[in-house]
N, C-alpha and C. Protein backbone atom coordinates (compact mmCIF):
# COMPACT_ATOMS: atom_id res chain seq x y z
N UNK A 1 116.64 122.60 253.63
CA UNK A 1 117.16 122.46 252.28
C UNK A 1 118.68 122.32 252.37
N UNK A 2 119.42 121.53 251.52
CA UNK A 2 120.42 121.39 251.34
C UNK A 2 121.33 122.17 250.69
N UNK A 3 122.23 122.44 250.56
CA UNK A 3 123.31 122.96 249.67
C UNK A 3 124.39 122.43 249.23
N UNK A 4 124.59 122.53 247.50
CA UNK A 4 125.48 121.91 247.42
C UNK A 4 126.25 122.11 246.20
N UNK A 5 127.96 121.97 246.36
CA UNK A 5 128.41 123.04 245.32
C UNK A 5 128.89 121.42 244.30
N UNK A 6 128.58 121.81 243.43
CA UNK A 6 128.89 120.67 242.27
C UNK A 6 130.02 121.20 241.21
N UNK A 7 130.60 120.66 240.35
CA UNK A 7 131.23 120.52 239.34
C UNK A 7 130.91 119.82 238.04
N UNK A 8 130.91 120.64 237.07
CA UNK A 8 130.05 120.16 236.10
C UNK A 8 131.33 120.41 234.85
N UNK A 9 131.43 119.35 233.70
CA UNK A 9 132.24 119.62 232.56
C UNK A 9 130.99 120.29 231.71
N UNK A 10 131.38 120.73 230.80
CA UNK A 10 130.71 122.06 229.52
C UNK A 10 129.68 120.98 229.33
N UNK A 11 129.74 120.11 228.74
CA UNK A 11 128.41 118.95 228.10
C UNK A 11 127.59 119.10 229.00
N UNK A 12 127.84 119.03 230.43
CA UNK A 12 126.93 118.46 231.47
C UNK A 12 126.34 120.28 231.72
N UNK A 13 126.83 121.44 231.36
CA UNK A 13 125.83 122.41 232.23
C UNK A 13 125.47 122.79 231.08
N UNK A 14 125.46 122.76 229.80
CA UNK A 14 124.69 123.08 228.19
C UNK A 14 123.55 122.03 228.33
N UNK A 15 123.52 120.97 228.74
CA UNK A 15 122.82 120.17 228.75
C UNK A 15 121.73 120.55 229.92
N UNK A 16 121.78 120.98 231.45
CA UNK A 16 121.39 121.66 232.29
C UNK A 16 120.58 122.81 231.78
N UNK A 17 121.31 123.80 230.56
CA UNK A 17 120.83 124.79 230.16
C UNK A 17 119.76 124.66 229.20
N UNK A 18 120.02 123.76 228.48
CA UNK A 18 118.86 123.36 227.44
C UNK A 18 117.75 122.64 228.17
N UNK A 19 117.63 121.75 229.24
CA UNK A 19 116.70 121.87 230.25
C UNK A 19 115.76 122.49 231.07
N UNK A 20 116.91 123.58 231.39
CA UNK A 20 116.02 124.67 232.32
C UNK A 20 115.17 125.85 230.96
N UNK A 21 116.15 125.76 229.81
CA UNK A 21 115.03 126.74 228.94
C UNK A 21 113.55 125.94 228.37
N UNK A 22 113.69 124.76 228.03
CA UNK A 22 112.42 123.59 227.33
C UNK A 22 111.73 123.94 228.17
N UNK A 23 111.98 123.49 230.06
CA UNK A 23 110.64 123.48 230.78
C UNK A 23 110.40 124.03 231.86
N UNK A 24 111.13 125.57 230.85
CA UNK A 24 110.70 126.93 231.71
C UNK A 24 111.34 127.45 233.11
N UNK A 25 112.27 126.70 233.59
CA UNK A 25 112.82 126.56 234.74
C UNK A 25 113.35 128.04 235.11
N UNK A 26 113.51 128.27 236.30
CA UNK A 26 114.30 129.42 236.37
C UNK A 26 116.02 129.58 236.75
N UNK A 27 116.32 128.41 237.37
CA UNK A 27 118.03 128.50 237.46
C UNK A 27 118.49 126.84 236.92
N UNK A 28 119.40 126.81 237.16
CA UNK A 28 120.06 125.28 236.90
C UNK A 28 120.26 124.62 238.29
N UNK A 29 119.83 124.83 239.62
CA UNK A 29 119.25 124.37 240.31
C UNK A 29 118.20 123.44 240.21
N UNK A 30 117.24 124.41 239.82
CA UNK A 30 115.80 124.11 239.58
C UNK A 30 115.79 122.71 238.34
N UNK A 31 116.73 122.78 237.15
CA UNK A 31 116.85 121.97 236.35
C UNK A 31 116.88 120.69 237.46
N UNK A 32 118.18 120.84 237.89
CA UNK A 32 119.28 119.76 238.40
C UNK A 32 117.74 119.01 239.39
N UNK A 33 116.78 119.35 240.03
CA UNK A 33 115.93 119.20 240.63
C UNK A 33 115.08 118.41 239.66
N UNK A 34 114.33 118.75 238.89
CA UNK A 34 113.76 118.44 237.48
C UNK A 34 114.39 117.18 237.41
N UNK A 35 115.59 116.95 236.63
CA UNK A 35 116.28 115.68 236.39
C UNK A 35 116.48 114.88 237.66
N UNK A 36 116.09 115.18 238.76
CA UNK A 36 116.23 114.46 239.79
C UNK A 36 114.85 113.48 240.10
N UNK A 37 113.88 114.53 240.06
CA UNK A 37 112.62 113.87 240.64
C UNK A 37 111.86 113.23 239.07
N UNK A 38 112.25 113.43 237.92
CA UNK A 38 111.89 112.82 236.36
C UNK A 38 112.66 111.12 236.67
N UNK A 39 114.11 111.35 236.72
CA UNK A 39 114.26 109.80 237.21
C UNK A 39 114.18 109.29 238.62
N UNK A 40 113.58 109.68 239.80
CA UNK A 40 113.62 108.73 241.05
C UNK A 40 112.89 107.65 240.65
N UNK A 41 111.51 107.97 240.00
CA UNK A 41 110.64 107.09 240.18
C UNK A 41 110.98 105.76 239.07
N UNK A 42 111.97 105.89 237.95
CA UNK A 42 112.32 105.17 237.53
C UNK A 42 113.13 104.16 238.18
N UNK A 43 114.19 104.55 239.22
CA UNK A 43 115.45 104.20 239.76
C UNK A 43 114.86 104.00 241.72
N UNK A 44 114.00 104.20 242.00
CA UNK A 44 113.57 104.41 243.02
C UNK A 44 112.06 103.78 243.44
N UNK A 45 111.62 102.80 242.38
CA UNK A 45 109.82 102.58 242.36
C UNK A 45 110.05 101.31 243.26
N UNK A 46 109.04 101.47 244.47
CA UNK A 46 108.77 100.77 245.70
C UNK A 46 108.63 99.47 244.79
N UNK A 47 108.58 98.33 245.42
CA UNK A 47 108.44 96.91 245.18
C UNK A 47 107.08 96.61 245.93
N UNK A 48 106.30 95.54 245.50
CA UNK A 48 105.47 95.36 246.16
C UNK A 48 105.57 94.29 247.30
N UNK A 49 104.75 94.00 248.39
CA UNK A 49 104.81 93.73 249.49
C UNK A 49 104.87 91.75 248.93
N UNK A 50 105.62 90.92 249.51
CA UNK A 50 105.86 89.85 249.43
C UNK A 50 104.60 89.04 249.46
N UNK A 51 103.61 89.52 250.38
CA UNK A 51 102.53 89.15 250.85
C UNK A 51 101.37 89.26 249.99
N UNK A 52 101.57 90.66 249.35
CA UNK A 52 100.31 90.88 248.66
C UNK A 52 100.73 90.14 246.93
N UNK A 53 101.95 89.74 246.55
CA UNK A 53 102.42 89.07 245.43
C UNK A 53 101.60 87.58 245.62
N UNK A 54 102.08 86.87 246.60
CA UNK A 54 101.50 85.75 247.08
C UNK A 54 100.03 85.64 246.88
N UNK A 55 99.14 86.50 247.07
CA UNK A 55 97.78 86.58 247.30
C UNK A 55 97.28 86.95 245.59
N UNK A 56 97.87 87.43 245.00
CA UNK A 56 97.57 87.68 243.55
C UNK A 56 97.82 86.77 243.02
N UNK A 57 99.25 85.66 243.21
CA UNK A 57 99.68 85.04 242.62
C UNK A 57 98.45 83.48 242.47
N UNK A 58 97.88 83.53 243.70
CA UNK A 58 96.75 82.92 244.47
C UNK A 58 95.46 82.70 243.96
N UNK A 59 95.20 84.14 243.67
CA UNK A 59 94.27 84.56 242.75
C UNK A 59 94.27 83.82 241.25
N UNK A 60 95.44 84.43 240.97
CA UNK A 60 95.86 83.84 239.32
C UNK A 60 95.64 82.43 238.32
N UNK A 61 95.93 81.43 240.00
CA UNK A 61 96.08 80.58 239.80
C UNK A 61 94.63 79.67 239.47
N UNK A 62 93.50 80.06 240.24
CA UNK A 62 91.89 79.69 239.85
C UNK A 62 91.99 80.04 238.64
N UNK A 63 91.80 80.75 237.96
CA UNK A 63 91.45 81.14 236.66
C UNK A 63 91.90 82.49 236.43
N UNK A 64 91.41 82.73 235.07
CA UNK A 64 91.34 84.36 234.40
C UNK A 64 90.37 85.38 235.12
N UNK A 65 88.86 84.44 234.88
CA UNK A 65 87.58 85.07 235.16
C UNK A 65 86.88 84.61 236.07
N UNK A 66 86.25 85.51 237.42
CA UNK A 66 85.64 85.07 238.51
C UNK A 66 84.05 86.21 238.72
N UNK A 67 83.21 85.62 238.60
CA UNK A 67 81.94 86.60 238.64
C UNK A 67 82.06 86.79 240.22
N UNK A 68 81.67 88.02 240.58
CA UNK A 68 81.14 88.30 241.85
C UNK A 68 80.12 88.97 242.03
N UNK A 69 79.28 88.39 243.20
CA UNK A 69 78.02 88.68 242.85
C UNK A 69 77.68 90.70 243.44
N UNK A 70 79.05 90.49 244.75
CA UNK A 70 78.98 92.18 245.22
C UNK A 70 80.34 92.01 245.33
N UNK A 71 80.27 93.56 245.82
CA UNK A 71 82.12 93.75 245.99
C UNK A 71 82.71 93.30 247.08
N UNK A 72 81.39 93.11 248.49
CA UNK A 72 81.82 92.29 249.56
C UNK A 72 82.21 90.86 249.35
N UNK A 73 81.66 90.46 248.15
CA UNK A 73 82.37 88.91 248.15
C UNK A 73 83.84 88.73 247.35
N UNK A 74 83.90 89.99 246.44
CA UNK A 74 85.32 90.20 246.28
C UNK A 74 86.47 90.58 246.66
N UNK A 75 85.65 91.65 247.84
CA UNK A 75 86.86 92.25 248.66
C UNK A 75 87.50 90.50 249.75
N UNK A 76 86.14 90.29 250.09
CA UNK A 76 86.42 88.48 251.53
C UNK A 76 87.66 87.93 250.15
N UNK A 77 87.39 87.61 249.25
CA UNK A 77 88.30 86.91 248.30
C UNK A 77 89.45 87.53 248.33
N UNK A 78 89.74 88.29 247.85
CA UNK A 78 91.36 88.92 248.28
C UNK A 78 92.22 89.11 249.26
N UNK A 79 90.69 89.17 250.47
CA UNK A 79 91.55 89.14 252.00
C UNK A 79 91.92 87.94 252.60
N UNK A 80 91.34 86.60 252.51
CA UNK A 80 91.55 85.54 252.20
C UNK A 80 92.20 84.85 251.64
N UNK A 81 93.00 85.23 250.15
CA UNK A 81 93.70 84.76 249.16
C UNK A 81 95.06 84.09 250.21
């Protein structure tokens, strides 16, 4: 674990404080943690693989709607695409 000493103006640790009381938190650590892992996934969401865009894009392009008769002939279709 890390440590780390921060500096905060009044807005920014009232704001911390009204955090850690809403969702129960126990220090402003724990907040500062909270607001960390609430936006990674916003600011941080993987991209998808170049490859597998291509193969959807692939897909797309036949049509909307494709019957399959099992899932083995859908899975060969995607691996194929």
């Amino acid at each position: 674990m890390v440590q780390a000493m921060i500096t905060l103006e009044e807005h920014q640790d009232r704001v911390l404080t009204i955090i850690k009381g809403k969702y129960g938190l126990k220090n402003k650590s724990d907040a500062i943690n909270f607001v960390i892992e609430k936006f990674e996934s916003e600011f941080l969401e993987p991209e998808l693989k170049p490859e597998f865009v291509k193969r959807i894009q692939k897909i797309e392009k036949r049509g909307k709607f494709i019957h399959y008769k099992s899932i083995e002939d859908l899975r060969k279709d995607v691996e194929n695409a």
